[in-house]
Structure formats: C-alpha cells, structure tokens
N, C-alpha and C. Protein backbone atom coordinates (compact mmCIF):
# COMPACT_ATOMS: atom_id res chain seq x y z
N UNK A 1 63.35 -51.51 -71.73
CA UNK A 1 64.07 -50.30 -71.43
C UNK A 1 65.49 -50.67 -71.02
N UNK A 2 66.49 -50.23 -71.45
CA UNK A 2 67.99 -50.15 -71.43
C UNK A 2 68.59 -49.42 -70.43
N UNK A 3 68.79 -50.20 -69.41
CA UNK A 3 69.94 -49.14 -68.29
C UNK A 3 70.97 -48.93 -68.89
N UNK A 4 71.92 -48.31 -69.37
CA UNK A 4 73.01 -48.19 -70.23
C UNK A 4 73.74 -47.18 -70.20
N UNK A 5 73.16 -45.99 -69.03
CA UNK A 5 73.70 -44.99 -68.35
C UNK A 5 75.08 -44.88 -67.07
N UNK A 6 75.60 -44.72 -66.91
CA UNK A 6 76.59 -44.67 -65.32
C UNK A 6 76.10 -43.27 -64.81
N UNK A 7 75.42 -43.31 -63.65
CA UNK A 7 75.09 -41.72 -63.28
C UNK A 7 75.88 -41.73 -61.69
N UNK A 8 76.61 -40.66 -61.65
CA UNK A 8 77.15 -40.07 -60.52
C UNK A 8 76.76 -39.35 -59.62
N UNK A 9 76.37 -39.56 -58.30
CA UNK A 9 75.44 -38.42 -57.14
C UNK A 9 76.70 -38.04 -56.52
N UNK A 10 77.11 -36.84 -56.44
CA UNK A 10 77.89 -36.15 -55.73
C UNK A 10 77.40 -34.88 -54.64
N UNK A 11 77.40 -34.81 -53.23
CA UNK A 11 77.30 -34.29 -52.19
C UNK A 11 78.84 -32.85 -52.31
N UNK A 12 77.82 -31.81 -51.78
CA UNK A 12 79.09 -31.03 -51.84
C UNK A 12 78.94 -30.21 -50.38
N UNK A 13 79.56 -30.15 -49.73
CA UNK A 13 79.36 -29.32 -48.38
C UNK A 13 80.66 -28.49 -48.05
N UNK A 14 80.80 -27.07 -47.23
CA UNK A 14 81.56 -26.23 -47.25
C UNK A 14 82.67 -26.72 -46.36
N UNK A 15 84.07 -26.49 -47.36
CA UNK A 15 85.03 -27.17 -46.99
C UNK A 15 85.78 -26.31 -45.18
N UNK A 16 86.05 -27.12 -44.09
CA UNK A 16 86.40 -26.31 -42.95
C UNK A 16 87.14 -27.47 -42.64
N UNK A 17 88.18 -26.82 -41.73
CA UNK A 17 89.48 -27.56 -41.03
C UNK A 17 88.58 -28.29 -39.65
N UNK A 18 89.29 -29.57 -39.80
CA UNK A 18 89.03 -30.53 -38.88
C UNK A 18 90.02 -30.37 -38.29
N UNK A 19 90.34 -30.23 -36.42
CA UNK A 19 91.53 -30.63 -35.59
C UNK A 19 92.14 -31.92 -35.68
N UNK A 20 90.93 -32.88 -35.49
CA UNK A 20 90.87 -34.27 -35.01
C UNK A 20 92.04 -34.93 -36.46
N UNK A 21 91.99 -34.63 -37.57
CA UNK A 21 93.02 -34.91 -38.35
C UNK A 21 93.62 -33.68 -39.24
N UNK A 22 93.40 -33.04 -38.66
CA UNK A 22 94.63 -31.35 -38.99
C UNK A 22 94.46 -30.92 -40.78
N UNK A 23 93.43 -30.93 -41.58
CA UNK A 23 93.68 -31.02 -42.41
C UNK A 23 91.61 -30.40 -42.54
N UNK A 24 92.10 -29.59 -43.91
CA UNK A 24 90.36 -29.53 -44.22
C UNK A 24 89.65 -30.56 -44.71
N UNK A 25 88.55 -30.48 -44.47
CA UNK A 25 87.62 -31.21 -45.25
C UNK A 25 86.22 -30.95 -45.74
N UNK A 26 85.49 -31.91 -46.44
CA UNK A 26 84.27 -31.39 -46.70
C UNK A 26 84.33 -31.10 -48.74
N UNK A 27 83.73 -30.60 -48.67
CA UNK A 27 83.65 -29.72 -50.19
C UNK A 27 83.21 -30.69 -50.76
N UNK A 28 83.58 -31.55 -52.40
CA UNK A 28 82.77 -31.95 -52.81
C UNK A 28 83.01 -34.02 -53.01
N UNK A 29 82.11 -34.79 -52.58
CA UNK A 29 82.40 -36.14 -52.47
C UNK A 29 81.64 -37.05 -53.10
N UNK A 30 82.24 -37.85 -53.58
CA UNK A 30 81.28 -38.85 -54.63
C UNK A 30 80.15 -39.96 -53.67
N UNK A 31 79.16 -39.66 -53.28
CA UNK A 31 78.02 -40.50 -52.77
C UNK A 31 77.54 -42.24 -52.96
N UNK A 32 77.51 -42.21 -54.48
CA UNK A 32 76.60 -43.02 -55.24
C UNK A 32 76.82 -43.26 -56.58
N UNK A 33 77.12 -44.05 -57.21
CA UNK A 33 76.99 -44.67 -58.48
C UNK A 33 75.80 -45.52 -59.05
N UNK A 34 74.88 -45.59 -59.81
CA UNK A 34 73.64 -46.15 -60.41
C UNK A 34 73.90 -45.83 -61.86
N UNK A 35 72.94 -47.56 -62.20
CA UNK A 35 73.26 -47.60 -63.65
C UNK A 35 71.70 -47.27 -63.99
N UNK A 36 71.36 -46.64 -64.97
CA UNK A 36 69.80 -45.57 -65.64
C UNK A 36 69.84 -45.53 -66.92
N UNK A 37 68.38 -45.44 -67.21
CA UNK A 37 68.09 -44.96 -68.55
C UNK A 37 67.70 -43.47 -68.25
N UNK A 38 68.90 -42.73 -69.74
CA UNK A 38 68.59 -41.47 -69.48
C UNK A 38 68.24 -40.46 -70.46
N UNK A 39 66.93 -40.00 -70.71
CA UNK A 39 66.85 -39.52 -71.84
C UNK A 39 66.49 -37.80 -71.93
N UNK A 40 66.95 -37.05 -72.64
CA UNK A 40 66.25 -35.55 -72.44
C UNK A 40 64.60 -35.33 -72.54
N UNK A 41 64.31 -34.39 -71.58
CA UNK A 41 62.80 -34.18 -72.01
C UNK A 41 62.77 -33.34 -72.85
N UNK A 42 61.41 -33.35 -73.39
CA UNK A 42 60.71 -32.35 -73.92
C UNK A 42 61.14 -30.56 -73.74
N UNK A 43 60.44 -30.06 -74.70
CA UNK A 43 60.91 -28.17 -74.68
C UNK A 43 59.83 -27.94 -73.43
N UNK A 44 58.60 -28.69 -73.69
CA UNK A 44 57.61 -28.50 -72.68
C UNK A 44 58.02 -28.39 -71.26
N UNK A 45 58.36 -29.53 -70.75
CA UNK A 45 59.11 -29.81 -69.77
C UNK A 45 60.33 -28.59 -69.08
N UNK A 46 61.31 -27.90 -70.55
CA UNK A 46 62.22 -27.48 -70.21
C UNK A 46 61.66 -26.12 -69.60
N UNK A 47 60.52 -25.58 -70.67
CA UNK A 47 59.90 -24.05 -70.34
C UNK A 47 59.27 -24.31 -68.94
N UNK A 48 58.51 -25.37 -68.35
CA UNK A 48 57.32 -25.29 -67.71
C UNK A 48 58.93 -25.05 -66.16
N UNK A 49 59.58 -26.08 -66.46
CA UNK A 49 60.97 -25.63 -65.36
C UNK A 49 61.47 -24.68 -65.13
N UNK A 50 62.06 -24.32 -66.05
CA UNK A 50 63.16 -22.83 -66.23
C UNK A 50 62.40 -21.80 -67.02
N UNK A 51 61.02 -21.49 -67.57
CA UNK A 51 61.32 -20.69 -68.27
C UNK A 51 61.64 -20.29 -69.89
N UNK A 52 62.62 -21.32 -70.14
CA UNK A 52 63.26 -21.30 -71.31
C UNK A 52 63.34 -22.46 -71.87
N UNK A 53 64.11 -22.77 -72.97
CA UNK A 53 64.82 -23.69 -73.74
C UNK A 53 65.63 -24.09 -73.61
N UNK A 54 67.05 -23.32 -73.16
CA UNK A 54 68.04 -22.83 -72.94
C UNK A 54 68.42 -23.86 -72.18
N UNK A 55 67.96 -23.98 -71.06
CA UNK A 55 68.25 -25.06 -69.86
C UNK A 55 68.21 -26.52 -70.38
N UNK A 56 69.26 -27.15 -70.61
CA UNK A 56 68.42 -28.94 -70.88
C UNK A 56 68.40 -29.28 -69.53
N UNK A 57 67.36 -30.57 -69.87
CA UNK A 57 66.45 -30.95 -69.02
C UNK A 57 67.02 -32.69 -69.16
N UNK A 58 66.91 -33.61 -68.15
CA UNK A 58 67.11 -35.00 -68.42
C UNK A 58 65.77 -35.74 -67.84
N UNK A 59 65.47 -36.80 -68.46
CA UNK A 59 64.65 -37.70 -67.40
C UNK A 59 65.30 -39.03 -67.13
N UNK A 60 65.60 -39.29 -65.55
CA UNK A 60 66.39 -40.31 -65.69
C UNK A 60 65.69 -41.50 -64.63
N UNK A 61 65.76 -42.54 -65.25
CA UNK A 61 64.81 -43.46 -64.78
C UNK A 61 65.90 -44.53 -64.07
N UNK A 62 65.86 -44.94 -62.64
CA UNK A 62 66.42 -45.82 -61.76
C UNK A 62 65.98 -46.91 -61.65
N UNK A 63 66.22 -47.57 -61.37
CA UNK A 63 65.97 -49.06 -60.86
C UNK A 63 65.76 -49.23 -59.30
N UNK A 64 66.82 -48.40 -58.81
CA UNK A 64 66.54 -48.48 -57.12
C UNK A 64 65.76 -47.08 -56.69
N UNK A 65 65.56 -46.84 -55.39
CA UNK A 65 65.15 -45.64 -55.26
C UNK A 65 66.36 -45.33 -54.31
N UNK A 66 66.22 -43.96 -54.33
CA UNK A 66 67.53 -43.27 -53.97
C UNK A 66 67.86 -42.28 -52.26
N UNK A 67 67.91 -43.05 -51.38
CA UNK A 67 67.63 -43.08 -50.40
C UNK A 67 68.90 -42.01 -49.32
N UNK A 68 69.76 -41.07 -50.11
CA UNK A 68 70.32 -40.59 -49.52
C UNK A 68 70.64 -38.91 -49.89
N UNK A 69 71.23 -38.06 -49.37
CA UNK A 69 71.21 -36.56 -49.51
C UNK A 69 72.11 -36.32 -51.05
N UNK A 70 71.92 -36.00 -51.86
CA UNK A 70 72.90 -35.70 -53.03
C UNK A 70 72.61 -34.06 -53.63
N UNK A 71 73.82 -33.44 -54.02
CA UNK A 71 73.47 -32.21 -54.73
C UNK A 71 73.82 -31.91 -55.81
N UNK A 72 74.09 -32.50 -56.89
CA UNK A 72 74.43 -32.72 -58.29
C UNK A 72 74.62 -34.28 -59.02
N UNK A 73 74.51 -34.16 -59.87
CA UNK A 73 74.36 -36.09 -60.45
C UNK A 73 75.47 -35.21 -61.95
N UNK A 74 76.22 -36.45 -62.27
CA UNK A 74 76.59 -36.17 -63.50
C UNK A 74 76.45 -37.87 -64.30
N UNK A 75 76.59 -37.40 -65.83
CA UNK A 75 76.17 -38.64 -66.43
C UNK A 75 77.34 -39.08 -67.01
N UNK A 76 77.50 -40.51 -67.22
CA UNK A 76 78.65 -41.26 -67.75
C UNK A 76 79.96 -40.50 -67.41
N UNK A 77 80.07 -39.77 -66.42
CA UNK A 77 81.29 -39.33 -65.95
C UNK A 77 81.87 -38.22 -66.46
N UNK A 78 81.03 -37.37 -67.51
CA UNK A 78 80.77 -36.07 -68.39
C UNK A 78 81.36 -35.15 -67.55
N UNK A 79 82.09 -33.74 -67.82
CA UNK A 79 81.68 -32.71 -66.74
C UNK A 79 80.36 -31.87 -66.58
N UNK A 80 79.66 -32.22 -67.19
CA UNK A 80 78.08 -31.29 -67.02
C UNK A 80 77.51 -31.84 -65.69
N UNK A 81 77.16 -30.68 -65.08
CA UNK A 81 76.74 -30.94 -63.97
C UNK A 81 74.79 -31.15 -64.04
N UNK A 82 74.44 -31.84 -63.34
CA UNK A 82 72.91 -31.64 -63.37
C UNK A 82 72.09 -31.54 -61.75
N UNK A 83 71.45 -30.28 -61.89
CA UNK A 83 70.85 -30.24 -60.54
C UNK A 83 69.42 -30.94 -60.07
N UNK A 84 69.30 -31.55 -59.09
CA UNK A 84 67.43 -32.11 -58.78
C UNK A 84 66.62 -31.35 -59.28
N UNK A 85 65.16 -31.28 -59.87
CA UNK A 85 64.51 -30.62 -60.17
C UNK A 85 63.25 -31.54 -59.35
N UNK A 86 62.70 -32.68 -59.59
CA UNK A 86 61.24 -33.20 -59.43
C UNK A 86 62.29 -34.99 -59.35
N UNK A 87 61.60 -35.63 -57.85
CA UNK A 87 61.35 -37.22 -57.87
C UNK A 87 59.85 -38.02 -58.16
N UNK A 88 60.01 -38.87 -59.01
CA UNK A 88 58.71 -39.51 -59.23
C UNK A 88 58.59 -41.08 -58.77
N UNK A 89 58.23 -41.92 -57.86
CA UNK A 89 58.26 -43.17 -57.86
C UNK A 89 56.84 -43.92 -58.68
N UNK A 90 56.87 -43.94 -59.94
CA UNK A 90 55.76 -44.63 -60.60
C UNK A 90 55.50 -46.50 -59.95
N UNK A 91 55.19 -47.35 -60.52
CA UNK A 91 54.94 -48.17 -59.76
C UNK A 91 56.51 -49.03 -60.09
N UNK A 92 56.92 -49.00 -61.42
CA UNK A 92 57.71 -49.57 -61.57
C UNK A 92 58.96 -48.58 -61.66
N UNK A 93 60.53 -48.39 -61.02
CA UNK A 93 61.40 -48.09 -61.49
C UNK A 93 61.58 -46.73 -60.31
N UNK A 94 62.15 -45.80 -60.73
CA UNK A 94 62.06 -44.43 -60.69
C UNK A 94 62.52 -43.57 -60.76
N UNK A 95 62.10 -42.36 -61.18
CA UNK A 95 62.33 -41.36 -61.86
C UNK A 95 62.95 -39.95 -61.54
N UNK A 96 64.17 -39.70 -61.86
CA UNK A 96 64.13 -38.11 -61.26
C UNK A 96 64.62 -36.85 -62.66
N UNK A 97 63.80 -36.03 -62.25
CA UNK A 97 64.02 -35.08 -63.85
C UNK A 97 65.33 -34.13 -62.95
N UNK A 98 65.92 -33.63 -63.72
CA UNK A 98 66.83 -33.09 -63.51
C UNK A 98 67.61 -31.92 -64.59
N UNK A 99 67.82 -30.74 -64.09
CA UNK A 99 68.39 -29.68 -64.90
C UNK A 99 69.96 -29.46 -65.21
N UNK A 100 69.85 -28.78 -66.21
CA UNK A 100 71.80 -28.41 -66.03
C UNK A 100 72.08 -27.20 -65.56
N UNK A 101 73.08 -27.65 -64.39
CA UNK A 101 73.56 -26.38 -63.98
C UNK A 101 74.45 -25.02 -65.08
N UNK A 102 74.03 -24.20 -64.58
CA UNK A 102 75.03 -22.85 -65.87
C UNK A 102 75.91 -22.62 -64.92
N UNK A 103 76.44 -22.56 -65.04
CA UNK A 103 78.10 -21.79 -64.74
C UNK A 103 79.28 -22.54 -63.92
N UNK A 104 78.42 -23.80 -64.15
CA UNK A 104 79.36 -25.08 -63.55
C UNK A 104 80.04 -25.58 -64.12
C-alpha cells in the first residue's frame, strides 16, 4: 500500500479579540500534516452516510493514529474540504472515512 497522499487537519474555532496581544484570533489553523493512502469509497458507503450519491466519500488510511481535535482535513492541499464521518483502528494502520463538505 502507497502513502502518496499529503493530508491537511485544520482546526477552526470562532475568531474573538485577545487583549493580551490586541489583535483577533482564533478562526481557522493548520494542526497536522500526514502522509496516507487515499482512496474514494463505494456508492454503498456514500448512501448508507448521506443518503445519496451526491456526497463523495474518502477512505483514508494513516500510518499514525491521530491523537488531536481537528475539524476538516483537506487532501494534497486541494480546496475541497472534507468533514470526519467514522475512525477505525484495524490492527494495522488507520483509518478515517470522511465526507465532502457542500458549500465550502
């Protein structure tokens, strides 16, 4: 299996003015970088999620496990955003399926 992916975890939290350095902060920050194999699932997969078709779906398989708060991942630095859907730690690797956000 080929890691051959660059996947991006980005944290986004509501941007508010800090005193302590006079200036806002917050909103959206790059977390995490990991290299993955990443492949789309199945229609199965996409309906049993969303419903539909409509939605793509990714399965993206890690090497490390992913040990911190994230709220969107993007792939090879793309603008498509993708939201958490399901984490899997099989014995080897691991796995998180993940949706695309609409209107992002």
């Amino acid at each position: 299996m080929r890691f051959n992916d660059n996947i991006q975890f980005y944290s986004e939290s509501e941007s508010h003015y800090d005193p302590k350095i006079g200036d806002y902060v917050g909103s959206v920050t790059l977390v995490d970088e990991e290299i993955a194999n990443v492949t789309e699932s199945g229609t199965d997969t996409s309906v049993q999620n969303f419903g539909d078709i409509a939605t793509k779906t990714l399965v993206i398989r890690l090497i490390n496990s992913i040990e911190y708060k994230w709220s969107y991942l993007t792939v090879n630095g793309l603008e498509v955003k993708y939201k958490p859907i399901t984490t899997r730690q099989p014995l080897k690797n691991n796995t998180l399926i993940v949706g695309e956000m609409n209107g992002n």
